[in-house]
Protein backbone atom coordinates (compact mmCIF):
# COMPACT_ATOMS: atom_id res chain seq x y z
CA UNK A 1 -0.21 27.79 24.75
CA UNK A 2 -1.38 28.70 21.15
CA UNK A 3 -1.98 26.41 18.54
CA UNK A 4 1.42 27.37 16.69
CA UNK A 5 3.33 26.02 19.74
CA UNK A 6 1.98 23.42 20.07
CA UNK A 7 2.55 22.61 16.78
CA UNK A 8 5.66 23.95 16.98
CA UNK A 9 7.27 21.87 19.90
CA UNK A 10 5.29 18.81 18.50
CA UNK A 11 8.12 18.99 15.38
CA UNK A 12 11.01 19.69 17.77
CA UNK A 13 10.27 16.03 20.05
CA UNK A 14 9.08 14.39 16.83
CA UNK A 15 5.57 14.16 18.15
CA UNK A 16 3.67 15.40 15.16
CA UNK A 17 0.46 12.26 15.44
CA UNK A 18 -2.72 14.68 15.59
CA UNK A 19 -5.86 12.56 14.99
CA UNK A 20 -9.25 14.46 14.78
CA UNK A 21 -11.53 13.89 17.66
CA UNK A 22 -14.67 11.66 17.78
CA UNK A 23 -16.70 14.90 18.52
CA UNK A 24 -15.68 16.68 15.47
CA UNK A 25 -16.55 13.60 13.41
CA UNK A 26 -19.94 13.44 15.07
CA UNK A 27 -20.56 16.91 14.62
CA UNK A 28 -19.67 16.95 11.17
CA UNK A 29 -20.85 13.51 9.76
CA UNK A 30 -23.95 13.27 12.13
CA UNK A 31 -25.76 15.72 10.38
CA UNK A 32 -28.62 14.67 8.53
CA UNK A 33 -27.81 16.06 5.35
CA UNK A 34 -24.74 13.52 4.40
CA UNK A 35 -26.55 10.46 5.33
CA UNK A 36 -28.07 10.34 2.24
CA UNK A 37 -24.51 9.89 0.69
CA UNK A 38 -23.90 6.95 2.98
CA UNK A 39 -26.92 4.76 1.85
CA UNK A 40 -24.95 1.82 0.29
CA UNK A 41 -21.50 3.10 0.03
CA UNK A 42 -18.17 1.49 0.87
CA UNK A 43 -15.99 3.73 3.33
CA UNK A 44 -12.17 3.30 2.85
CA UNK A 45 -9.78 4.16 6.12
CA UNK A 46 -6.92 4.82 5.56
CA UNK A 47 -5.37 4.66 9.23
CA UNK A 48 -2.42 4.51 11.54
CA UNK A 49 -4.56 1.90 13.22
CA UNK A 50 -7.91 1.16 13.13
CA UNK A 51 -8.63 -0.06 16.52
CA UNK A 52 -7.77 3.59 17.65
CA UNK A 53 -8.98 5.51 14.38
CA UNK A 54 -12.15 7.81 15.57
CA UNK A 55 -12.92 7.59 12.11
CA UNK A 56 -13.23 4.13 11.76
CA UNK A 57 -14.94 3.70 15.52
CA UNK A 58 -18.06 6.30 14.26
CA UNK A 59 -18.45 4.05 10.88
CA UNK A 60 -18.30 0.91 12.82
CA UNK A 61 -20.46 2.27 14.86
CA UNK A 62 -22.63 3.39 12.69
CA UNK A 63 -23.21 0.66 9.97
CA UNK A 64 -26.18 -0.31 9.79
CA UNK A 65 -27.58 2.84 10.65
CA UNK A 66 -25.68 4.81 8.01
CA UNK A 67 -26.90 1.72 5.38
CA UNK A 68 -23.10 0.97 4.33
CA UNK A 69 -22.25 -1.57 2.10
CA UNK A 70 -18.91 -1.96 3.38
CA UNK A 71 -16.21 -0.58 5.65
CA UNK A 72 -12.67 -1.23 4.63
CA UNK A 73 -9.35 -0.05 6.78
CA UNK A 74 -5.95 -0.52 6.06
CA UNK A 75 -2.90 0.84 7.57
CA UNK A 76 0.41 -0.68 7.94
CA UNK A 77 2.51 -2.84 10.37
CA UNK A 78 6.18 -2.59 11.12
CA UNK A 79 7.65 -6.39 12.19
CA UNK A 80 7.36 -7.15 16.19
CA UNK A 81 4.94 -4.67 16.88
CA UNK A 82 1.35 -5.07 17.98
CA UNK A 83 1.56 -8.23 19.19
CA UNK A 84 3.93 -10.06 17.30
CA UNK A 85 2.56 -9.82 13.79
CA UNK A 86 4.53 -9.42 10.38
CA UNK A 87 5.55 -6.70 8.88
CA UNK A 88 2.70 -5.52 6.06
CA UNK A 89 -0.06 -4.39 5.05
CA UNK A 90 -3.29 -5.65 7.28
CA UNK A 91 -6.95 -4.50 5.96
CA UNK A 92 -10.15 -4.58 8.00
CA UNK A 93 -13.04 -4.73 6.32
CA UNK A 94 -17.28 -5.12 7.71
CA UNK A 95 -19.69 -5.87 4.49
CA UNK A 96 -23.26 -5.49 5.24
């Protein structure tokens, strides 16, 4: 099935969450040129969720070896779901 389909019948069933894959990130943000950029920076995620963001798994991950200051997610929370918890905004957040 081509990419266009798949796309395609994603709108049609309302299925349109496509999150990018820890192997792109890797390949992308592993290479040795942006770690420089990393050295004492604060990373904001801006997520669905982080405990399944790919995004915010490699930066976890990676903190101390990256030298981040600080990783901060936030993403939003409708009532009753995820066990229970309000409706809001929830942040995450790792300082070194």
């Amino acid at each position: 099935m081509s990419k266009n389909a798949n796309l395609t019948r994603a709108k049609r069933e309302k299925n349109d969450e496509f999150y990018t894959q820890r192997a792109d990130i890797e390949a992308e943000l592993g290479r040795e040129d942006y770690w420089q950029h990393f050295k004492g920076a604060t990373v904001f995620c801006n997520c669905d969720d982080p405990r399944e963001s790919e995004f915010w798994r490699y930066f976890h991950a990676n903190f101390s070896f990256l030298g981040l200051k600080k990783l901060i997610s936030t993403h939003y929370e409708k009532e009753g779901r995820k066990e229970g918890r309000k409706e809001g905004r929830k942040t995450l957040d790792r300082t070194h």
